[in-house]
N, C-alpha and C. Protein backbone atom coordinates (compact mmCIF):
# COMPACT_ATOMS: atom_id res chain seq x y z
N UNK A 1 0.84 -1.17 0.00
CA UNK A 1 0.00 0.00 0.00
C UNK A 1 0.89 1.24 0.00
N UNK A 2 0.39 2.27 -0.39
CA UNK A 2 1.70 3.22 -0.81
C UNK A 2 1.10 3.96 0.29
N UNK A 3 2.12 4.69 0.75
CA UNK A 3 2.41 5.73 2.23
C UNK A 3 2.14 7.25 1.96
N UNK A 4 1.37 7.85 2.38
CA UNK A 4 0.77 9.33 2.07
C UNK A 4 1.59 10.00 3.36
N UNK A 5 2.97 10.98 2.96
CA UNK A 5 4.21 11.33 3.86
C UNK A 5 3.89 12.91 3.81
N UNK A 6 4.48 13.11 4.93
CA UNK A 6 4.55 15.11 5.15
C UNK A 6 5.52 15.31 3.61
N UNK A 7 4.34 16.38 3.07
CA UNK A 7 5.13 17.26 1.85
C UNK A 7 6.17 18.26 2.12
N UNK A 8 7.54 17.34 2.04
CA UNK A 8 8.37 18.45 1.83
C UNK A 8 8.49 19.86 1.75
N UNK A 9 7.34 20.30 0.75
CA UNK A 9 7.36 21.62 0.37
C UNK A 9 6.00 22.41 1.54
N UNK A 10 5.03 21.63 2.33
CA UNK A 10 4.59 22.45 3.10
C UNK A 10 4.85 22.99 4.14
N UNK A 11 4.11 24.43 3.77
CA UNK A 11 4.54 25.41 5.21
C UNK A 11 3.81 25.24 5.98
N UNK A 12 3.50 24.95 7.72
CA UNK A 12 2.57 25.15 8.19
C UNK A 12 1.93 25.70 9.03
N UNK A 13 0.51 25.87 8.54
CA UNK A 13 -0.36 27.26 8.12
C UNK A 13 -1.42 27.10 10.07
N UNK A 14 -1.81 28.09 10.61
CA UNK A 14 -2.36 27.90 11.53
C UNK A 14 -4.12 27.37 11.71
N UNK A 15 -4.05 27.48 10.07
CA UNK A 15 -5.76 26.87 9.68
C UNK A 15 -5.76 25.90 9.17
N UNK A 16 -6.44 24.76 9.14
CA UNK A 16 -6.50 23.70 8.67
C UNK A 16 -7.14 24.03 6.82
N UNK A 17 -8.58 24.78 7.24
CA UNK A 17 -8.98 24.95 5.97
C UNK A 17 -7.80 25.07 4.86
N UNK A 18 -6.56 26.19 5.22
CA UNK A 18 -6.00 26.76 3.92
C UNK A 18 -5.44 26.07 4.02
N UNK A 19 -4.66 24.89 5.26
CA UNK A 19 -3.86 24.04 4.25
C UNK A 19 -4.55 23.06 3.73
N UNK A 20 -5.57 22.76 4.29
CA UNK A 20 -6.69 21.66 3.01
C UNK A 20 -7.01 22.30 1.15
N UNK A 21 -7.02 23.61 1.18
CA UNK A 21 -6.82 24.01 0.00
C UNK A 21 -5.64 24.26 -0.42
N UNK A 22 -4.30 24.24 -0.03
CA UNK A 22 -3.15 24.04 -0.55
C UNK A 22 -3.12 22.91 -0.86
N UNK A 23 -3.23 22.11 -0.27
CA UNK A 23 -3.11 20.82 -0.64
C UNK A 23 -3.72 19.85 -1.82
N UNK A 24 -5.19 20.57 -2.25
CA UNK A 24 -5.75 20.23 -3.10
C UNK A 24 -4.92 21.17 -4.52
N UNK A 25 -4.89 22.10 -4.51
CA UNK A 25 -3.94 23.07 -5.47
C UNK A 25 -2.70 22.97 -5.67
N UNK A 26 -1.96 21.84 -5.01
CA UNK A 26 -0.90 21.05 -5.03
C UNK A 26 -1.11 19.78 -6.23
N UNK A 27 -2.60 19.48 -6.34
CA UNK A 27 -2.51 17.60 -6.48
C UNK A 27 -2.73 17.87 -8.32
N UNK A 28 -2.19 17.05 -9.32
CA UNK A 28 -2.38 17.17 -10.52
C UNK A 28 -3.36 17.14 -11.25
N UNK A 29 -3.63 17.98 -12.36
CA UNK A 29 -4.69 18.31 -12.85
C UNK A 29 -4.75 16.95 -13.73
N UNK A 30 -5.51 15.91 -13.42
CA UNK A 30 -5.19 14.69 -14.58
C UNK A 30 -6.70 13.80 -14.25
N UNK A 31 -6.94 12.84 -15.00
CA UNK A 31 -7.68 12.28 -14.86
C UNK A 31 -8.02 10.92 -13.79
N UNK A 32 -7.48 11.14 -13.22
CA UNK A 32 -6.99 10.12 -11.65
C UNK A 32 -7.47 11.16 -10.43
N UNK A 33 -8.05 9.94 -9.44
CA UNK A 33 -8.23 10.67 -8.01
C UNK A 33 -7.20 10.71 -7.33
N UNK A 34 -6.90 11.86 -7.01
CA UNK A 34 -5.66 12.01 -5.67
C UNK A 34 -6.47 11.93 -4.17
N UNK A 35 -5.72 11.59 -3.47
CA UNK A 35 -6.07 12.43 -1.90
C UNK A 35 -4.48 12.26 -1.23
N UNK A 36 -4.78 12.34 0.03
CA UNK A 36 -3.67 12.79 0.71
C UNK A 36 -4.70 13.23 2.58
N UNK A 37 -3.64 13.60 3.58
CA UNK A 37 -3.49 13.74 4.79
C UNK A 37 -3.26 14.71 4.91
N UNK A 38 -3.92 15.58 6.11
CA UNK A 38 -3.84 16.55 6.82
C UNK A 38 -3.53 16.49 8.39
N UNK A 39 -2.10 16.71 8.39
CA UNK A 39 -1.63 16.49 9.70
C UNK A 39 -1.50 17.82 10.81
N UNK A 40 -1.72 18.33 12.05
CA UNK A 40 -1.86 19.04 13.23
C UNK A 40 -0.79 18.69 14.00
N UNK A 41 0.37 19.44 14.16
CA UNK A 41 1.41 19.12 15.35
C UNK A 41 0.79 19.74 16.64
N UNK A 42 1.43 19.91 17.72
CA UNK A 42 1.45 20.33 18.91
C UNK A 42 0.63 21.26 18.64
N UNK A 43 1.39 22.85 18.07
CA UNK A 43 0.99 24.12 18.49
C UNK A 43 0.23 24.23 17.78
N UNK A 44 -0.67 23.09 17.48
CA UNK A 44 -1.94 23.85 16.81
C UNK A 44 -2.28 24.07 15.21
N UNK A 45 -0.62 23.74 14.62
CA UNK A 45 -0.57 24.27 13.07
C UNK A 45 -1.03 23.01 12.03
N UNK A 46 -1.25 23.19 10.90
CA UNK A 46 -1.48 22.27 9.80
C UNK A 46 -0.74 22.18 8.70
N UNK A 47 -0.17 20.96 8.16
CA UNK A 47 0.27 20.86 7.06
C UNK A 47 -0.18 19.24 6.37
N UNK A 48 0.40 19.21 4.76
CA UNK A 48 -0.48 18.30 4.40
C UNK A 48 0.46 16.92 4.05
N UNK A 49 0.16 16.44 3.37
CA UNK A 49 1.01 15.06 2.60
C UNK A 49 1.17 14.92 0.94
N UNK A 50 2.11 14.49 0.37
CA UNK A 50 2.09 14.49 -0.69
C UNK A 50 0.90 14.01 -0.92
N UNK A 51 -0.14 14.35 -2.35
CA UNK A 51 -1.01 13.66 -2.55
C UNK A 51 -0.67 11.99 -3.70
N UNK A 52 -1.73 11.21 -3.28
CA UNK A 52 -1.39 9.72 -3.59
C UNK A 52 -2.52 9.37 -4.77
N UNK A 53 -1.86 8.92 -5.59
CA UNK A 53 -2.85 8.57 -7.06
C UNK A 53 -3.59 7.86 -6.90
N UNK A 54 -4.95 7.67 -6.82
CA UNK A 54 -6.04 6.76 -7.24
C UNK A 54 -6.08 6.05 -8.37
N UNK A 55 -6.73 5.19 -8.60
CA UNK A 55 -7.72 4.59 -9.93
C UNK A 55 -8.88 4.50 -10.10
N UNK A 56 -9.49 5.72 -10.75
CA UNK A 56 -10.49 6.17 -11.20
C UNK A 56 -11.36 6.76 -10.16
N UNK A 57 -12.47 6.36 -9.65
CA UNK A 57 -12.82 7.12 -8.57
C UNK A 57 -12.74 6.53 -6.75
N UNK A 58 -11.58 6.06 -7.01
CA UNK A 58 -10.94 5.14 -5.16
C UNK A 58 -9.93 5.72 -5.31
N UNK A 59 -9.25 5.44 -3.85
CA UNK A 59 -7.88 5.45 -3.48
C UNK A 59 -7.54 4.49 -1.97
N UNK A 60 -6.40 4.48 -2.01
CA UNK A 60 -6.35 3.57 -1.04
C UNK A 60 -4.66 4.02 -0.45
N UNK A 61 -4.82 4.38 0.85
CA UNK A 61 -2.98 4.79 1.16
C UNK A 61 -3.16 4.86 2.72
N UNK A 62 -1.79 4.59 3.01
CA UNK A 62 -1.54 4.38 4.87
C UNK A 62 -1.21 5.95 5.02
N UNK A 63 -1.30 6.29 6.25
CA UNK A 63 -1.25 7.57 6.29
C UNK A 63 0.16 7.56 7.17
N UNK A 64 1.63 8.29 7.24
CA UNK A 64 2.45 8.08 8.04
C UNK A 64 2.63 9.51 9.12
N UNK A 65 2.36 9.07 9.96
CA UNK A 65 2.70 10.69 11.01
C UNK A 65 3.95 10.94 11.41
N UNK A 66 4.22 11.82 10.74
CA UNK A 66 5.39 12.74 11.54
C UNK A 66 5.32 12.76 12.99
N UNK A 67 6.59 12.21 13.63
CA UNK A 67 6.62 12.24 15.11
C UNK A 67 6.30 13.98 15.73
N UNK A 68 5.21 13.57 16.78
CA UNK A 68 4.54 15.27 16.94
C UNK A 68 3.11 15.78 16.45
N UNK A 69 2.82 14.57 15.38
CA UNK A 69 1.65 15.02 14.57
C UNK A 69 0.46 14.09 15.18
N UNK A 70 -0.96 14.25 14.80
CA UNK A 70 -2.18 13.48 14.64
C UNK A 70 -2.55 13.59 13.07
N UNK A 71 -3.31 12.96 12.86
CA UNK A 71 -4.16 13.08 11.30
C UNK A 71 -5.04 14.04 12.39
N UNK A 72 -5.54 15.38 11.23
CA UNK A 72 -6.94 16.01 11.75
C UNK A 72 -7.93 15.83 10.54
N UNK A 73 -7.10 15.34 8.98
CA UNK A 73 -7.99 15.53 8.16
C UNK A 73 -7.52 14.59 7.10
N UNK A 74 -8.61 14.55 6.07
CA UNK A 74 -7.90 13.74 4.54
C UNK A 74 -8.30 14.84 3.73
N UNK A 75 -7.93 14.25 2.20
CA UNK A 75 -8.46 15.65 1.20
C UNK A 75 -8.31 14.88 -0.13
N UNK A 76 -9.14 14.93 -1.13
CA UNK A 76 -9.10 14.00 -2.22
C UNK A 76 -9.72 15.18 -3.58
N UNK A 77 -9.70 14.25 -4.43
CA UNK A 77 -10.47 15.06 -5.59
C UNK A 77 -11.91 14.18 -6.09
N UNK A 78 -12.54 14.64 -6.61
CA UNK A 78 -13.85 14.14 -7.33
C UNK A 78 -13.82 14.64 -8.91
N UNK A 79 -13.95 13.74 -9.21
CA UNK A 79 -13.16 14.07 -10.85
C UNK A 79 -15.12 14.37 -11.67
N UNK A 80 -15.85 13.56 -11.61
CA UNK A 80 -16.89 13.25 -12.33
C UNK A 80 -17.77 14.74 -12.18
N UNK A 81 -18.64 14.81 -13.28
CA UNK A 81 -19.09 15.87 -13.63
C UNK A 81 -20.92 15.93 -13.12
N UNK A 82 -21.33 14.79 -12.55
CA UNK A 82 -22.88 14.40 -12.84
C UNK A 82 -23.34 15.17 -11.30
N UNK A 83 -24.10 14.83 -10.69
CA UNK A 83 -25.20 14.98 -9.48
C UNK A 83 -24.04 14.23 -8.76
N UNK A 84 -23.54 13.42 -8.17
CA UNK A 84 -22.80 12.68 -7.09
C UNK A 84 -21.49 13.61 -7.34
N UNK A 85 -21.03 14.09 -8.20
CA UNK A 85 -19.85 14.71 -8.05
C UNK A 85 -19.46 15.77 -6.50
N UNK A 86 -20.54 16.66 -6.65
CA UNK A 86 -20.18 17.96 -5.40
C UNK A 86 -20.75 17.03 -4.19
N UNK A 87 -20.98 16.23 -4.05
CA UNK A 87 -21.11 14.80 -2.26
C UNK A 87 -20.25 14.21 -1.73
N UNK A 88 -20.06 14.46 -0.89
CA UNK A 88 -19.08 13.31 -0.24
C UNK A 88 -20.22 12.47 -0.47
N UNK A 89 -19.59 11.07 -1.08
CA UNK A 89 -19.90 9.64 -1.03
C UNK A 89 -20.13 9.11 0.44
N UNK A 90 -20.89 8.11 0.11
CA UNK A 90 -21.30 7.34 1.63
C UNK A 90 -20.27 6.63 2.17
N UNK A 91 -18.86 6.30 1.30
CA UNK A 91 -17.57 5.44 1.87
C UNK A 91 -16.97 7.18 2.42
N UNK A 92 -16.72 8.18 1.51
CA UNK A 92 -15.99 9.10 2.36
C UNK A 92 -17.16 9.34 3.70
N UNK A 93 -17.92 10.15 3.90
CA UNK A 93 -18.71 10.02 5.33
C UNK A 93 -18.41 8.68 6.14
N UNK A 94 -18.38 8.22 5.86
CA UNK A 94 -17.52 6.44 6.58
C UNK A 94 -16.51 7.02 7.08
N UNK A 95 -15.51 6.64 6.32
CA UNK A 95 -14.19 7.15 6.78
C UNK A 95 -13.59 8.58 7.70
N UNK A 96 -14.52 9.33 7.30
CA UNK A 96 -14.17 10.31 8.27
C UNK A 96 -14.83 10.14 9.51
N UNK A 97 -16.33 10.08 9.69
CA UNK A 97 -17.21 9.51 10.72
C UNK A 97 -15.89 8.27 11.33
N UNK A 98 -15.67 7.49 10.91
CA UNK A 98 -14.75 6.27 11.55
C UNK A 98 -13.05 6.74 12.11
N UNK A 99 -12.77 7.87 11.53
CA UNK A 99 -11.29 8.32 11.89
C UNK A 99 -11.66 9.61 12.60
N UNK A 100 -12.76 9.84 12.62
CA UNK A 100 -12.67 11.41 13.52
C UNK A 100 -12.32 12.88 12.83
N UNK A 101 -12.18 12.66 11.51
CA UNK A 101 -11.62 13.68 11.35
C UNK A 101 -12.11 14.02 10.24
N UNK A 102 -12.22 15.68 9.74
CA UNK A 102 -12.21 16.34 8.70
C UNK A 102 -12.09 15.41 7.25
N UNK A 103 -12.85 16.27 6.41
CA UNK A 103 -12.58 15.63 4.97
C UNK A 103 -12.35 16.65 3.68
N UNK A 104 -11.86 17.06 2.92
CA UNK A 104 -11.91 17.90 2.00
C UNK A 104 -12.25 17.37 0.41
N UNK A 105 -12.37 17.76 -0.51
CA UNK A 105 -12.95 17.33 -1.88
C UNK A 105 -12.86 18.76 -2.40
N UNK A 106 -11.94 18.65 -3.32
CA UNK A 106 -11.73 19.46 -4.80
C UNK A 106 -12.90 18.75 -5.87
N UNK A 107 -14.08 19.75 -6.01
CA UNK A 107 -14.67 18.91 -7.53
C UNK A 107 -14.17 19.82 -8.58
N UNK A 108 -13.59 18.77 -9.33
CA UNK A 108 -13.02 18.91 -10.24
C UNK A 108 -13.73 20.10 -11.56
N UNK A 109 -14.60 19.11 -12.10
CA UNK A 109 -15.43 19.73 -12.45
C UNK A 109 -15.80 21.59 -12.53
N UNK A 110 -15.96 21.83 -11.34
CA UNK A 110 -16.68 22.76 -10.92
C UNK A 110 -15.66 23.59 -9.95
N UNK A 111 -14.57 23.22 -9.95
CA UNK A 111 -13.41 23.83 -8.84
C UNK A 111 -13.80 24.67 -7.87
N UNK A 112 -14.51 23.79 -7.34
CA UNK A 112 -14.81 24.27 -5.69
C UNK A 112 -14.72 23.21 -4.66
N UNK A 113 -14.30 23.58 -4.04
CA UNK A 113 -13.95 23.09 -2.02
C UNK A 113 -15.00 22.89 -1.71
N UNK A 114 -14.68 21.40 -0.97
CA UNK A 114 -15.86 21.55 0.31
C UNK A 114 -15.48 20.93 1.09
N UNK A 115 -15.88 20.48 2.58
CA UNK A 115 -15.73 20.44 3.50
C UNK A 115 -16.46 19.33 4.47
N UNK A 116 -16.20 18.23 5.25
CA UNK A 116 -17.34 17.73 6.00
C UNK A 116 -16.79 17.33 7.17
N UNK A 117 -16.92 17.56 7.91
CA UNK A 117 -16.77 17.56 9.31
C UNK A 117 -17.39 16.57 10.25
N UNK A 118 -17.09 15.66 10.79
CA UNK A 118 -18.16 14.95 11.35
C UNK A 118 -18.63 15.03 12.77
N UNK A 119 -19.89 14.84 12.81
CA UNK A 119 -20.92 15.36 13.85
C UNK A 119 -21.30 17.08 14.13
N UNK A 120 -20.79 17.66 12.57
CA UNK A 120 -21.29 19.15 12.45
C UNK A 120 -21.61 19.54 11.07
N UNK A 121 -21.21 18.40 10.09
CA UNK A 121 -21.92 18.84 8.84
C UNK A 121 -22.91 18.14 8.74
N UNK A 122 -24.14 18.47 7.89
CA UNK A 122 -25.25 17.31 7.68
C UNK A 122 -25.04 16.59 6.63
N UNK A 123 -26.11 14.99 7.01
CA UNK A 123 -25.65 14.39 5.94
C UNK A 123 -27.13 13.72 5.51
N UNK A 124 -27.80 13.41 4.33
CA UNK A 124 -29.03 12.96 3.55
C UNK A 124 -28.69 11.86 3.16
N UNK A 125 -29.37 11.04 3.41
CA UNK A 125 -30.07 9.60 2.90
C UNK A 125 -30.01 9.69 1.32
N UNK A 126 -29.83 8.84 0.37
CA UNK A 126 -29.94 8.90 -1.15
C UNK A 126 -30.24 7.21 -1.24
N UNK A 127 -30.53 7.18 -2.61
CA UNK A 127 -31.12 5.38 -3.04
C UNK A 127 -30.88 5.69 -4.39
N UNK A 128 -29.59 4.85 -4.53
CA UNK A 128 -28.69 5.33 -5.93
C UNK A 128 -29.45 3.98 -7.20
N UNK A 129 -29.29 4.63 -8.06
CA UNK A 129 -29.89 3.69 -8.81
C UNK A 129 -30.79 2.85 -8.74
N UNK A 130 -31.99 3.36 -8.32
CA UNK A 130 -32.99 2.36 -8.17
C UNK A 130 -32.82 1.61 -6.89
N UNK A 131 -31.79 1.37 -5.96
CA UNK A 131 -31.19 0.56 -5.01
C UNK A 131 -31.94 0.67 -3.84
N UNK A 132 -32.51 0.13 -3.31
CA UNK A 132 -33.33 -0.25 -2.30
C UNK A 132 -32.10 0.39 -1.05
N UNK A 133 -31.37 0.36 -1.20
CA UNK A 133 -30.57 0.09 -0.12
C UNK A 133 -30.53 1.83 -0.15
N UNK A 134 -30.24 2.33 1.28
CA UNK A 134 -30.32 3.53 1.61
C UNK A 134 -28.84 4.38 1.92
N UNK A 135 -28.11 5.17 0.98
CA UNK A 135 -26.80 5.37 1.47
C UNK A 135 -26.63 6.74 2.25
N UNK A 136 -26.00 7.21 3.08
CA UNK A 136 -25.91 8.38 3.69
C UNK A 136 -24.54 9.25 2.87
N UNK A 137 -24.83 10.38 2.24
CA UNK A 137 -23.90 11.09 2.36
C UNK A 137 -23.97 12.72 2.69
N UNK A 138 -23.04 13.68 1.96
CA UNK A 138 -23.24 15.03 2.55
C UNK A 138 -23.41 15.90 1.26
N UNK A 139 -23.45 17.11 1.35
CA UNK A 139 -23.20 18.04 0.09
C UNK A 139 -21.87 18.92 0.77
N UNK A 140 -21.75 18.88 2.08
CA UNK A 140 -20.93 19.36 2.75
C UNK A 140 -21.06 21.02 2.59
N UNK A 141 -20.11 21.67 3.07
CA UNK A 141 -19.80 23.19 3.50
C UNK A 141 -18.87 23.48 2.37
N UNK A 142 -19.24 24.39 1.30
CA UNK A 142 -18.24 24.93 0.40
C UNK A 142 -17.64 26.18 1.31
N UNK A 143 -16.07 26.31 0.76
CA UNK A 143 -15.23 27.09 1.71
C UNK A 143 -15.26 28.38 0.55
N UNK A 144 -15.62 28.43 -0.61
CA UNK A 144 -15.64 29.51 -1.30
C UNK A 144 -14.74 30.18 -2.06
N UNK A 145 -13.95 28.80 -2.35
CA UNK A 145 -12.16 29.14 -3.07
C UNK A 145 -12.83 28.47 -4.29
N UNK A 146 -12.09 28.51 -5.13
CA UNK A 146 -11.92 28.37 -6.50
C UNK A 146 -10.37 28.03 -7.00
N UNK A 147 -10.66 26.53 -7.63
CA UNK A 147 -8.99 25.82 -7.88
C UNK A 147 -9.41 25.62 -9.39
């Protein structure tokens, strides 16, 4: 599994948000999902991780902490152009709901930020394709940047 490591090149910023949007304005403009880690040392500050290539719309990477750090966040892209594009998916709400922490999403598409937080953003019920089965996700909090 490939290792999502502190980026060399980040400075870090005392807001999480801006380094969640550095970090997305870091990741390549290409047809692959990136994400990557948002790490919090001691005093409070944020910086991010190189971002890690997907295949197609997954990804899959260990996250490594810098001695000093926690994960506070992840941050990925959404490449697709339709209605599910600007949502966190019901696996991202998972994963953050399950790690505690922040989530970010560059849609591609539409180059805007958003944001989901868990147990402060809301999240709606959907029944994708006809599917009986009921999935939870978010539309999340746009931060109002443009990538």
């Amino acid at each position: 599994m490939i290792a999502a490591i502190l980026d060399a090149g980040c400075v870090w910023q005392p807001d999480m948000d801006r380094a969640a949007v550095t970090a997305l304005a870091s990741v390549p403009n290409s047809n692959d999902e990136y994400a990557g880690a948002i790490y919090r040392d001691a005093q409070g500050r944020y910086c991010y991780s190189t971002p890690v290539r997907g295949a197609d719309d997954t990804f899959s990477f260990r996250v490594v902490l810098p001695t000093g750090t926690v994960l506070a966040g992840l941050y990925h892209t959404h490449l697709g152009d339709d209605g599910l594009a600007p949502l966190f998916s019901a696996g991202d709400v998972r994963q953050a709901d399950r790690l505690g922490a922040a989530s970010y999403i560059l849609v591609r598409s539409r180059g805007i930020v958003l944001r989901y937080v868990p147990g402060r953003t809301g999240t709606m019920p959907i029944h994708r394709n006809g599917s009986l089965r009921t999935l939870t996700v978010s539309r999340g909090e746009n931060l109002g940047v443009s990538l």
